[in-house]
N, C-alpha and C. Protein backbone atom coordinates (compact mmCIF):
# COMPACT_ATOMS: atom_id res chain seq x y z
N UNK A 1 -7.39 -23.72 38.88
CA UNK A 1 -6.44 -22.64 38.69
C UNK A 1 -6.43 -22.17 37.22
N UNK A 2 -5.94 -23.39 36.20
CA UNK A 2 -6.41 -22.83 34.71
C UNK A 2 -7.65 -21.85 34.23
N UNK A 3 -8.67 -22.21 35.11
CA UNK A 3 -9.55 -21.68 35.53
C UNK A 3 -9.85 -19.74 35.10
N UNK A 4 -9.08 -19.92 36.42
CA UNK A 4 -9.22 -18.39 37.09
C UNK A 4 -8.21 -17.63 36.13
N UNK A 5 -7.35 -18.56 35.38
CA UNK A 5 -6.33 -18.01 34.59
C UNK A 5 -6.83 -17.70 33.06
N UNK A 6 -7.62 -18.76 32.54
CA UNK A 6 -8.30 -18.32 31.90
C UNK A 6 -9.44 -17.24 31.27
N UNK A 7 -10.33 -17.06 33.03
CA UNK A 7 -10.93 -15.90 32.95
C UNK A 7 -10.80 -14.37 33.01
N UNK A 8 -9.32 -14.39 33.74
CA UNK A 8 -8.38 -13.33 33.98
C UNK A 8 -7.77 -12.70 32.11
N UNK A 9 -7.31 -13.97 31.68
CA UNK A 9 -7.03 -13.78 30.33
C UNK A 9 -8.22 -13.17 29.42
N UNK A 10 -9.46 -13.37 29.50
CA UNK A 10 -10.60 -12.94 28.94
C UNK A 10 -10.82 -11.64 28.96
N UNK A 11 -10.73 -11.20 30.52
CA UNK A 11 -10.96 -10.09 31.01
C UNK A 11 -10.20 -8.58 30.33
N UNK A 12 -9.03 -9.19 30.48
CA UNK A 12 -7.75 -8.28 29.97
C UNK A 12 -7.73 -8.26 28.45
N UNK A 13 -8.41 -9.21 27.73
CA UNK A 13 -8.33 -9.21 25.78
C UNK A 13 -9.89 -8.53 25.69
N UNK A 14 -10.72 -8.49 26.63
CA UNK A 14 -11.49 -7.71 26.76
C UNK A 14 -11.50 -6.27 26.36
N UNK A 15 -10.75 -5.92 27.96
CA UNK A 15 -10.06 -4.39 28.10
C UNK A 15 -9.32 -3.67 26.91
N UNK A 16 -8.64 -4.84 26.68
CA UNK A 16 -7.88 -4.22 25.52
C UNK A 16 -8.24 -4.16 24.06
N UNK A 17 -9.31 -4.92 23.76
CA UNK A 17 -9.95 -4.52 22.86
C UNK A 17 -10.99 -3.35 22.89
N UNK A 18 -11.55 -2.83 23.91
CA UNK A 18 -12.22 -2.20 24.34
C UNK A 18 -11.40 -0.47 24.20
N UNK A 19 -9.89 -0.32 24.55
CA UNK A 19 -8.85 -0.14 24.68
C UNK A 19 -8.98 0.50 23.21
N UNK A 20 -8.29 -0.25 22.57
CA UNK A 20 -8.58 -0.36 20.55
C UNK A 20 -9.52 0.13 20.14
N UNK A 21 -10.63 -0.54 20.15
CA UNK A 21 -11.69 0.51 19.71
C UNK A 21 -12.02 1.53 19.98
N UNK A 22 -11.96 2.55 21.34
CA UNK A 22 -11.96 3.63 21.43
C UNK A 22 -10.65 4.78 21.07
N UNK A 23 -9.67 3.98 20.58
CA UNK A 23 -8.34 4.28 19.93
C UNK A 23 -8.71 4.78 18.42
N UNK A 24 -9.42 3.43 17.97
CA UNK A 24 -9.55 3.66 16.46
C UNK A 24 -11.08 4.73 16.36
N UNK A 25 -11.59 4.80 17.45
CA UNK A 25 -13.07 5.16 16.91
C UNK A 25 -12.84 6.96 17.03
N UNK A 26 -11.57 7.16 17.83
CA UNK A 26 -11.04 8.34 18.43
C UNK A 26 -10.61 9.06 16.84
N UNK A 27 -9.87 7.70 16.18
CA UNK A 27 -9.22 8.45 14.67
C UNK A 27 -10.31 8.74 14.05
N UNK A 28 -10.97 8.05 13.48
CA UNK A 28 -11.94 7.85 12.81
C UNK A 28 -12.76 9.52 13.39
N UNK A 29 -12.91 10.12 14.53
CA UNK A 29 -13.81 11.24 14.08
C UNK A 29 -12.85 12.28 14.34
N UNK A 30 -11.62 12.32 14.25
CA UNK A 30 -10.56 13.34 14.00
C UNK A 30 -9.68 13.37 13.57
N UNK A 31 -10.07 12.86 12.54
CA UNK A 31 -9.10 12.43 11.20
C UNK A 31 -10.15 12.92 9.89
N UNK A 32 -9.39 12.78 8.71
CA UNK A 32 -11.05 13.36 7.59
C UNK A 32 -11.19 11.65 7.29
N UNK A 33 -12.05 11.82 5.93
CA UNK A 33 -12.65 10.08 5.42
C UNK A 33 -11.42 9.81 4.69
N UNK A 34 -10.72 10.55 4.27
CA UNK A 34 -9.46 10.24 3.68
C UNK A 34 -8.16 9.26 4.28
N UNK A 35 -8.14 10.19 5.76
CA UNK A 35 -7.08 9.39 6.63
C UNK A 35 -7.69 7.61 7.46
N UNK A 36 -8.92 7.98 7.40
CA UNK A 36 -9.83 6.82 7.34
C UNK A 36 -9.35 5.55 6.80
N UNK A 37 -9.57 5.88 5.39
CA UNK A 37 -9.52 5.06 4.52
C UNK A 37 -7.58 4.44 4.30
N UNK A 38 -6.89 5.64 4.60
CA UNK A 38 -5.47 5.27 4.25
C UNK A 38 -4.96 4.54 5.83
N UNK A 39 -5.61 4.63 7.23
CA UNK A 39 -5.49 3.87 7.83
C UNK A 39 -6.07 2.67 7.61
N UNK A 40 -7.17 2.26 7.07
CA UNK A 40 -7.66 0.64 7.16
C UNK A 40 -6.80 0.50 6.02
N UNK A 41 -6.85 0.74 4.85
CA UNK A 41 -5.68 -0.02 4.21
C UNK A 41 -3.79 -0.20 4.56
N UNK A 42 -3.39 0.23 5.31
CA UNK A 42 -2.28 0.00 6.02
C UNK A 42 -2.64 -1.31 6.93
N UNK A 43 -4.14 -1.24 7.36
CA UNK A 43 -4.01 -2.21 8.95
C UNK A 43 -5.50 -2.53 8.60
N UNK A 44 -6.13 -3.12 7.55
CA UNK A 44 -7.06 -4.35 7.35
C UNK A 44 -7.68 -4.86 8.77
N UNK A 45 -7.02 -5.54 9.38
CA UNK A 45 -7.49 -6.21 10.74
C UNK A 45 -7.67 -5.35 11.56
N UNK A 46 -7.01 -4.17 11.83
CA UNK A 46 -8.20 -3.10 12.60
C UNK A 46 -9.13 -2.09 11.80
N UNK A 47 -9.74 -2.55 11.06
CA UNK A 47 -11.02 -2.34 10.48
C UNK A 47 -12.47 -3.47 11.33
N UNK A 48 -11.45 -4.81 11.22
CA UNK A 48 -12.28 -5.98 11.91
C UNK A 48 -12.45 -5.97 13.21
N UNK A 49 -11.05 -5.17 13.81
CA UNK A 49 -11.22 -5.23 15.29
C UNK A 49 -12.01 -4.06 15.59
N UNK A 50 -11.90 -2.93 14.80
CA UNK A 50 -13.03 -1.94 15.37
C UNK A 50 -14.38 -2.08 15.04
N UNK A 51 -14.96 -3.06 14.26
CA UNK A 51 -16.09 -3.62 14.06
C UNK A 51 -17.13 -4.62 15.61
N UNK A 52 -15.76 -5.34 15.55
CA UNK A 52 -15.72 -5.92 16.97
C UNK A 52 -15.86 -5.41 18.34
N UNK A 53 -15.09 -4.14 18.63
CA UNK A 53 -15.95 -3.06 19.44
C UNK A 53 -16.86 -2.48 19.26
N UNK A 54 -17.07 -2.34 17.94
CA UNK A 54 -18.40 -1.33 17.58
C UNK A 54 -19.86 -2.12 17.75
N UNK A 55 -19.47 -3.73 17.44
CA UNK A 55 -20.69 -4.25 17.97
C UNK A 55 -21.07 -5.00 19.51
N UNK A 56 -19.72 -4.88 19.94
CA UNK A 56 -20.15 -4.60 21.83
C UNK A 56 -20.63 -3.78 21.99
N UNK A 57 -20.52 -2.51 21.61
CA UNK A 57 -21.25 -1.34 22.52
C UNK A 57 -22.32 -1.35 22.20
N UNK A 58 -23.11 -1.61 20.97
CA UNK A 58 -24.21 -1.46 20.57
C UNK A 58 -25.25 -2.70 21.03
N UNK A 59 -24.59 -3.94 21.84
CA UNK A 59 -25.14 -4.38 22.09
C UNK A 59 -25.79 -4.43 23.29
N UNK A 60 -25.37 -3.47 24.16
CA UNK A 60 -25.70 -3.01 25.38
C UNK A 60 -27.08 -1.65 25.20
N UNK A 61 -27.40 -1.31 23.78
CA UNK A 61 -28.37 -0.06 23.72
C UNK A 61 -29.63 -0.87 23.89
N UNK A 62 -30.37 0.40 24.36
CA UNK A 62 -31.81 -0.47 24.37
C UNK A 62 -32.17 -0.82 22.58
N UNK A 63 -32.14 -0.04 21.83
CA UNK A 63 -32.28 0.05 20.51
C UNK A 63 -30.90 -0.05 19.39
N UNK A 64 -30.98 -0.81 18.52
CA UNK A 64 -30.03 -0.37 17.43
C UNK A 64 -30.55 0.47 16.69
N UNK A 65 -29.54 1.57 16.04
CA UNK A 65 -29.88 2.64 15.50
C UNK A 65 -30.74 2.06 13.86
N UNK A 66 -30.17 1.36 13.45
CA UNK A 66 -30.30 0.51 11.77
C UNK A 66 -31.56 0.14 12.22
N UNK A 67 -31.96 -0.64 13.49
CA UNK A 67 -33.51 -0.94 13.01
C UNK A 67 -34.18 0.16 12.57
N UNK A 68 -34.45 1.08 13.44
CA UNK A 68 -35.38 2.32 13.42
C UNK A 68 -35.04 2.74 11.40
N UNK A 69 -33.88 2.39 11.13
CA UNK A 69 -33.90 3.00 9.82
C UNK A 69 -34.72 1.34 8.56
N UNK A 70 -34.38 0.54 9.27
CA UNK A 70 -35.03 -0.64 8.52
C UNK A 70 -36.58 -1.01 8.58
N UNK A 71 -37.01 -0.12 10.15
CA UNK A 71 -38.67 0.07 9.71
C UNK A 71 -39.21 0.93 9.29
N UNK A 72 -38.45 2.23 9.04
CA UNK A 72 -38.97 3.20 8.19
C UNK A 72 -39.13 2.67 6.47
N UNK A 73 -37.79 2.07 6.26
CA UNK A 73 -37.80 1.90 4.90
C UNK A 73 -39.08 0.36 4.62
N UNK A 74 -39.14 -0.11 5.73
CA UNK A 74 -40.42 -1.32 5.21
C UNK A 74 -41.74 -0.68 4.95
N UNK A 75 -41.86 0.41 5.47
CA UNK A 75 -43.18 1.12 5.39
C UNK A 75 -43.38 2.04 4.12
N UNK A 76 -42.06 2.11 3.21
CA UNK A 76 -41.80 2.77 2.44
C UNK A 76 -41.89 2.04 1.06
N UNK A 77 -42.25 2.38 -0.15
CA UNK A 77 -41.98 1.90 -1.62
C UNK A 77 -40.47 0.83 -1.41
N UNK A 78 -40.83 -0.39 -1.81
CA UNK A 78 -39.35 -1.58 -2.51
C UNK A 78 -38.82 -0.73 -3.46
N UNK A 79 -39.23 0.08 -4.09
CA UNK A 79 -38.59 0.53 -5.18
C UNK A 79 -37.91 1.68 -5.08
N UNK A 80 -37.62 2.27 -3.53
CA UNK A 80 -36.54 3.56 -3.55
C UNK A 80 -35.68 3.03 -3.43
N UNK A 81 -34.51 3.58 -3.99
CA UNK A 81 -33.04 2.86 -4.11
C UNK A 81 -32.20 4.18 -3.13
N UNK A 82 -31.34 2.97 -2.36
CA UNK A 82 -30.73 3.69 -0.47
C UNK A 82 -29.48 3.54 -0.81
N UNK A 83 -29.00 4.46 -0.63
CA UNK A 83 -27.28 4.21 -0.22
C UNK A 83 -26.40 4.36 1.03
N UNK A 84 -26.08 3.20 1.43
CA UNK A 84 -26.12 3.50 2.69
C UNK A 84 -24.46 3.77 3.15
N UNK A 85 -24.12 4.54 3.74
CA UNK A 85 -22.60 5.47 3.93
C UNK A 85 -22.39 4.62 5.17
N UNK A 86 -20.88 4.07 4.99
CA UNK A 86 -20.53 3.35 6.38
C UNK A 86 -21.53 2.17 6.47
N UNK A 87 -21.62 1.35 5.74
CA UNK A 87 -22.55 0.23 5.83
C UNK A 87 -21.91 -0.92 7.09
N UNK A 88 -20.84 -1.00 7.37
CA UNK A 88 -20.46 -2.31 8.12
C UNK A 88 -20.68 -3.61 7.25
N UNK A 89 -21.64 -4.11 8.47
CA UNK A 89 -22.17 -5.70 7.96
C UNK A 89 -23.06 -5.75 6.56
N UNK A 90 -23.78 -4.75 6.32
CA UNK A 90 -24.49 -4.72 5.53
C UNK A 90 -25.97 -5.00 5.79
N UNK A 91 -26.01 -4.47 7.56
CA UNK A 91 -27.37 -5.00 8.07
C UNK A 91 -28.76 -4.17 7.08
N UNK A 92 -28.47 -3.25 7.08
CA UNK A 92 -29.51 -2.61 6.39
C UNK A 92 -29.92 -3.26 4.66
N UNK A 93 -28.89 -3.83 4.20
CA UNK A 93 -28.83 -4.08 2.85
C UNK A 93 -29.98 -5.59 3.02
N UNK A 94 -29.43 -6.14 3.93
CA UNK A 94 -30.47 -7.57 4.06
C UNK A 94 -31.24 -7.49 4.92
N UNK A 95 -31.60 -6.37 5.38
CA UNK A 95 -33.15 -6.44 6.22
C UNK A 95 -34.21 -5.94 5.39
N UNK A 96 -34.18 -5.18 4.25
CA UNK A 96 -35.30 -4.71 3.48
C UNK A 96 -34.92 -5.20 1.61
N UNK A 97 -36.00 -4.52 1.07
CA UNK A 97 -36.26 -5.20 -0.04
C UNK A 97 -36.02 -3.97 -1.03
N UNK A 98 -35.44 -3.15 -0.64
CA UNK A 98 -35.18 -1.79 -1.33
C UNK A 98 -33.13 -2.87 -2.04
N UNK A 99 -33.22 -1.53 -3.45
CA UNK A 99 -31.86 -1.82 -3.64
C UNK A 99 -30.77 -1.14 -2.85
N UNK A 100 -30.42 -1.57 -2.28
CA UNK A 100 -29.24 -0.66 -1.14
C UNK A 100 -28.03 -0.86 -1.57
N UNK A 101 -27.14 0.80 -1.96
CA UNK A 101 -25.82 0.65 -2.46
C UNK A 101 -24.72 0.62 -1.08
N UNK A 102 -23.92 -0.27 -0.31
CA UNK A 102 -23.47 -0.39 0.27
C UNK A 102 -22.06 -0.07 0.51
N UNK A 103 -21.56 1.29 0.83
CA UNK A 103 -20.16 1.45 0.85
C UNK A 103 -19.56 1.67 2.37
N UNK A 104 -18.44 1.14 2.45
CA UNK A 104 -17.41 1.27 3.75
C UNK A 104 -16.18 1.35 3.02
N UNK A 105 -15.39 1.60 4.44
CA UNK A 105 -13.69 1.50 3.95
C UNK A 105 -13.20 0.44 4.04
N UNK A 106 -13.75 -0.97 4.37
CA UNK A 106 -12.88 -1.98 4.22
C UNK A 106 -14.49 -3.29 3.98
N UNK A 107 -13.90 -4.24 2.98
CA UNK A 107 -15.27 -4.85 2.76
C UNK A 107 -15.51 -6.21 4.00
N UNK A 108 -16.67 -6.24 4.89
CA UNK A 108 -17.22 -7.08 5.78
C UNK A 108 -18.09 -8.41 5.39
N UNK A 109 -18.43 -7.52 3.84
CA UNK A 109 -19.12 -8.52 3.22
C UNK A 109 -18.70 -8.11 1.66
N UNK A 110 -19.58 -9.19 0.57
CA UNK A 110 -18.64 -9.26 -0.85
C UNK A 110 -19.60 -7.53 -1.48
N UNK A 111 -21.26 -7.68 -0.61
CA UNK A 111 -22.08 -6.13 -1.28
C UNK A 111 -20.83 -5.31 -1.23
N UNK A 112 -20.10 -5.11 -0.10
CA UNK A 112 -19.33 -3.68 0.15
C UNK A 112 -18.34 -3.14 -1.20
N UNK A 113 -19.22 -1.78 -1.60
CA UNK A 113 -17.88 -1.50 -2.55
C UNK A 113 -16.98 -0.72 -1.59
N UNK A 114 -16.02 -0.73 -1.65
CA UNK A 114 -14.67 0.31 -1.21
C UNK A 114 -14.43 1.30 -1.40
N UNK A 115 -14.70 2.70 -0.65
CA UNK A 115 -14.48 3.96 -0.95
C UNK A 115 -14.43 4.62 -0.02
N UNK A 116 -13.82 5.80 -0.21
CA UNK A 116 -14.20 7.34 0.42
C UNK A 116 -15.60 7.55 0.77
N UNK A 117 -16.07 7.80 2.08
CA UNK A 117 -17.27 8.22 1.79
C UNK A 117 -17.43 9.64 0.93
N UNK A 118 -16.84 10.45 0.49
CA UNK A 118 -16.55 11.89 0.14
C UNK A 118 -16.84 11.54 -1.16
N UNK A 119 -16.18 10.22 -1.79
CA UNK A 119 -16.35 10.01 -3.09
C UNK A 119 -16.85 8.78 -3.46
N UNK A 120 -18.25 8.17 -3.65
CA UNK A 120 -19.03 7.11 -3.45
C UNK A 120 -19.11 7.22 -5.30
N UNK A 121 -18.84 6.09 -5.73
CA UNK A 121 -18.99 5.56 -7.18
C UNK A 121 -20.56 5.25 -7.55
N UNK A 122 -20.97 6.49 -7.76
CA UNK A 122 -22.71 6.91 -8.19
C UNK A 122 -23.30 7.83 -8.92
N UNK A 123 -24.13 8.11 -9.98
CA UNK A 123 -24.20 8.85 -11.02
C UNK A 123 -25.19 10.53 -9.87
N UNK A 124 -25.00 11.62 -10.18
CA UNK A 124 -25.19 12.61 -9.75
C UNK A 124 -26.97 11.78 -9.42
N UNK A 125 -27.78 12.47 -8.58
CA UNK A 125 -29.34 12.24 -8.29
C UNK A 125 -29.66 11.02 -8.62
N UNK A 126 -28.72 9.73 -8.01
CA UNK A 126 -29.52 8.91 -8.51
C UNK A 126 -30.29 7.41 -7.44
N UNK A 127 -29.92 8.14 -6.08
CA UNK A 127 -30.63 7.27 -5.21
C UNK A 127 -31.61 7.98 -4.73
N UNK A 128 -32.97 7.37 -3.80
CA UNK A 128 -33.90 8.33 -2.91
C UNK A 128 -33.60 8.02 -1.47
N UNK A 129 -32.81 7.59 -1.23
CA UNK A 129 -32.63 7.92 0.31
C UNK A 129 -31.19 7.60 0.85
N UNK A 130 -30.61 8.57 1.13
CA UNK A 130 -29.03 8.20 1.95
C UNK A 130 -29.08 8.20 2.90
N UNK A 131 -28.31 6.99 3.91
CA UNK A 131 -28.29 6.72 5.21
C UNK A 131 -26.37 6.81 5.97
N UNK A 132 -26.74 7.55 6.90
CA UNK A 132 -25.63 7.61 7.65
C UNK A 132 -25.92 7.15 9.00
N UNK A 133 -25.54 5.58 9.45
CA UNK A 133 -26.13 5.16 10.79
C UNK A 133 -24.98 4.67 11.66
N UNK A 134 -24.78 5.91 12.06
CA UNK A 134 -23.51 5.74 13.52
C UNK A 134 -21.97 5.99 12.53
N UNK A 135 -21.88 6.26 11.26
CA UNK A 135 -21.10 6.59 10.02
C UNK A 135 -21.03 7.76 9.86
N UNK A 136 -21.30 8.66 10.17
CA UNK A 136 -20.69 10.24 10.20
C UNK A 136 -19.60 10.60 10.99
N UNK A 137 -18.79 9.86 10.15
CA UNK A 137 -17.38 10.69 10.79
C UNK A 137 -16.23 11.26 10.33
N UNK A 138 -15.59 12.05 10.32
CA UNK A 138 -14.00 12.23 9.45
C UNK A 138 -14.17 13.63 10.16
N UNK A 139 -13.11 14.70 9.83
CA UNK A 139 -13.44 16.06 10.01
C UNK A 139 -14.04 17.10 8.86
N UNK A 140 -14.38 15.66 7.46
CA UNK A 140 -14.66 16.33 6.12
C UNK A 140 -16.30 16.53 6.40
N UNK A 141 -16.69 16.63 7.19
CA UNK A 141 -18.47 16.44 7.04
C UNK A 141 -18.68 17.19 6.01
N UNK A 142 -18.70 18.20 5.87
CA UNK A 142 -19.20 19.52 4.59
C UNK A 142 -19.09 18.64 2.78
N UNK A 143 -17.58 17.82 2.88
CA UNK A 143 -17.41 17.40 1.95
C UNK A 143 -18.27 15.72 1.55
N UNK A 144 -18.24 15.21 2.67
CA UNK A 144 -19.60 13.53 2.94
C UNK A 144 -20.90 14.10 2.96
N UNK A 145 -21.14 15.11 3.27
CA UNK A 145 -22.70 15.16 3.38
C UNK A 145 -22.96 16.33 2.09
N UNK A 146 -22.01 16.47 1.40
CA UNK A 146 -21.82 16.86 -0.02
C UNK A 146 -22.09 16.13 -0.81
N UNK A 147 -21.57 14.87 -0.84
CA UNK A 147 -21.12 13.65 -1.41
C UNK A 147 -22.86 13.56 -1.65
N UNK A 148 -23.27 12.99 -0.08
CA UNK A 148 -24.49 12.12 -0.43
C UNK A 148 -25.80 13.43 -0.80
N UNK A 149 -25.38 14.91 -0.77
CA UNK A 149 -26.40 15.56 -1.23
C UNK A 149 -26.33 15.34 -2.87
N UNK A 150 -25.29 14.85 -3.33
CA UNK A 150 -25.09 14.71 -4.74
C UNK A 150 -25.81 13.43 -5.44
N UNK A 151 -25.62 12.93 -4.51
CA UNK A 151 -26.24 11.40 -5.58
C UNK A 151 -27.84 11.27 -5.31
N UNK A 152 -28.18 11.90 -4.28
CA UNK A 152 -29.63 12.13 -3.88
C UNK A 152 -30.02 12.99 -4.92
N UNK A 153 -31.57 12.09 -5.60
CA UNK A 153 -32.73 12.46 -6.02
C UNK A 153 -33.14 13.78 -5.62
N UNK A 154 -33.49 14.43 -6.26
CA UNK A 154 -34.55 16.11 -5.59
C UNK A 154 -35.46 15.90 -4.98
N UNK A 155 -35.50 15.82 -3.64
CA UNK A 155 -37.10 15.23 -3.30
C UNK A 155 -36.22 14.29 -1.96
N UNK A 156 -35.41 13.81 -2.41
CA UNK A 156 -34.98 12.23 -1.93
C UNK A 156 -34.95 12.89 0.08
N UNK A 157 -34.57 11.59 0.37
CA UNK A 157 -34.43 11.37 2.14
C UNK A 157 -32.98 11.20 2.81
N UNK A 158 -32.64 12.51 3.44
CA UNK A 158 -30.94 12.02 4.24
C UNK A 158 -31.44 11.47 5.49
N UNK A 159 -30.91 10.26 5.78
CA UNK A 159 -30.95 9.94 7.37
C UNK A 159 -29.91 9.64 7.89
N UNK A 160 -30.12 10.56 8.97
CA UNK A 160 -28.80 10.32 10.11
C UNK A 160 -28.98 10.04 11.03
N UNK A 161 -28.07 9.08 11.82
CA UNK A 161 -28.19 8.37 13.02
C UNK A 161 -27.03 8.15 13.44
N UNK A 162 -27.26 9.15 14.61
CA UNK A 162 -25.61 9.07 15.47
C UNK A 162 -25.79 9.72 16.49
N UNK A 163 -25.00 9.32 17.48
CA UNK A 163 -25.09 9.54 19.04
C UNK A 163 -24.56 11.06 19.08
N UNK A 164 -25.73 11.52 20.38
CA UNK A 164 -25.49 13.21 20.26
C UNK A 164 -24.34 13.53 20.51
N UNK A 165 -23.56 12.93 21.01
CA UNK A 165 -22.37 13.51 22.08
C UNK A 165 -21.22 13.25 20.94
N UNK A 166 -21.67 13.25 19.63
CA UNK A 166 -20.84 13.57 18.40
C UNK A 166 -20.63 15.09 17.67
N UNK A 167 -21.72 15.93 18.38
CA UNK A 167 -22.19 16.93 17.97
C UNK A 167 -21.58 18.28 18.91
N UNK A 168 -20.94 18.95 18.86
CA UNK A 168 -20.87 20.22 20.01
C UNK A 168 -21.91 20.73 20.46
N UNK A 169 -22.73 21.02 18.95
CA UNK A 169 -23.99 21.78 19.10
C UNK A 169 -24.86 21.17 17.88
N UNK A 170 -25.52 20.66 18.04
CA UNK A 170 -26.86 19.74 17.60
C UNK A 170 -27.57 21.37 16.46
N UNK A 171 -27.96 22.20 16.89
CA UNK A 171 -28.59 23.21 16.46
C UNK A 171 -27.60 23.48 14.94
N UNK A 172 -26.07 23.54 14.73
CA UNK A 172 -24.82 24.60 14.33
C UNK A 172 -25.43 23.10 12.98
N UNK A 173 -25.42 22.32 14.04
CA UNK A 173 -25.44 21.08 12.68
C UNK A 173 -26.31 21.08 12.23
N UNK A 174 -27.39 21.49 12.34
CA UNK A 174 -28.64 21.16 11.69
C UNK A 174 -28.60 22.60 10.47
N UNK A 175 -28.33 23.60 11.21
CA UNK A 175 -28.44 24.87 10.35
C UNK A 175 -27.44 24.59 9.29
N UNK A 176 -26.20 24.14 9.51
CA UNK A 176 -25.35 23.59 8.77
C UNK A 176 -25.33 22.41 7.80
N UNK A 177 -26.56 21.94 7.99
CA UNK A 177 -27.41 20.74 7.13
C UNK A 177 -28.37 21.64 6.07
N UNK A 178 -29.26 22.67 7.01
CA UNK A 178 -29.54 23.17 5.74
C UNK A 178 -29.08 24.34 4.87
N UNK A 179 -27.89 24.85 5.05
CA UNK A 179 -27.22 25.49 4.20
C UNK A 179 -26.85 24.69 3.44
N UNK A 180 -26.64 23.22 3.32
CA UNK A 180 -26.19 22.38 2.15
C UNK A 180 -27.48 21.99 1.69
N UNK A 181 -28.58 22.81 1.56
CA UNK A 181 -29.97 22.25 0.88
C UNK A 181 -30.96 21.31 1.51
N UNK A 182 -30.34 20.96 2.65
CA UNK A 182 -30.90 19.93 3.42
C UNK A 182 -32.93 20.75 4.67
N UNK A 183 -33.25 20.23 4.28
CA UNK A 183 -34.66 20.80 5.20
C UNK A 183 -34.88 19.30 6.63
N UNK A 184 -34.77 20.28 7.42
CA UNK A 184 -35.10 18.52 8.83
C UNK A 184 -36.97 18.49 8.70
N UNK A 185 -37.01 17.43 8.49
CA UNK A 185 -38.59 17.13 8.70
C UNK A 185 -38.65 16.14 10.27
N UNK A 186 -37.49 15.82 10.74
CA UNK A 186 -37.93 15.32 12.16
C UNK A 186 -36.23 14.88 13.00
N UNK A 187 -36.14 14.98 13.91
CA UNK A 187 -34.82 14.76 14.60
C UNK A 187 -35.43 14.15 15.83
């Protein structure tokens, strides 16, 4: 009987975390990076708990999005320096040999600095490749993908990685990528 009571209990802290994370993941892309950030600092532990959903779902993809960005960069120069927007765990930071500047809104690990993505603590052009992987969110996009056109090198690499059904129109965004200087070399 403890049993069945136990698994019943699983089921339901399941749901309801499941519950939560699509709660918080709901703010998070209709809210800007601002309200972001002033929610995880009010509530710390749902930063952890939406981490915690965020890596159930992803564990059900055929692919994680971060590899595809961690074998591009192995094939690439150790010596381009990445900044990666919305880092989480910091998977990208310890899968390659590049220097990777690691920012989120709440730290997962000690790399994480703490910020706005809108306002990332980095001297104007001075990384070659910014990564946004499953991290494009707030309603500020114009002002984050500002951000990281700023600290990017002339020349340098934006990568984005995020599920389409984030997009209304895939096309509005892309044209809207390159009115901020941005050119797509592959989607």
């Amino acid at each position: 009987r403890s049993g069945r009571s136990a698994a019943l209990r699983a089921r339901m802290e399941e749901r309801l975390l499941g519950a939560r994370f699509r709660y918080l993941n709901q703010q998070l892309y209709t809210g800007s990076s601002r309200d972001a950030a002033r929610l995880f600092r009010a509530d710390p532990a749902a930063f952890h708990l939406y981490h915690r959903g965020f890596e159930r779902q992803v564990q059900r993809w055929p692919e994680r999005p971060v590899q595809r960005i961690v074998r591009y960069l192995r094939r690439r120069p150790a010596s381009l320096v990445v900044a990666d927007f919305g880092c989480g765990d910091c998977t990208l930071a310890t899968s390659v040999r590049n220097q990777v500047h690691c920012f989120d809104l709440v730290p997962l690990t000690p790399q994480v600095t703490v910020c706005d993505m809108a306002e990332v603590p980095l001297a104007d052009e001075s990384v070659d490749v910014a990564v946004f992987c499953l991290a494009l969110m707030g309603t500020n996009l114009q002002e984050i993908l500002g951000e990281a056109n700023r600290v990017l090198k002339l020349g340098g690499t934006l990568m984005v990685a995020e599920v389409a059904s984030r997009f209304e129109d895939i096309r509005a965004f892309l044209k809207a990528m390159a009115q901020l200087g941005f050119r797509t070399v592959s989607k």
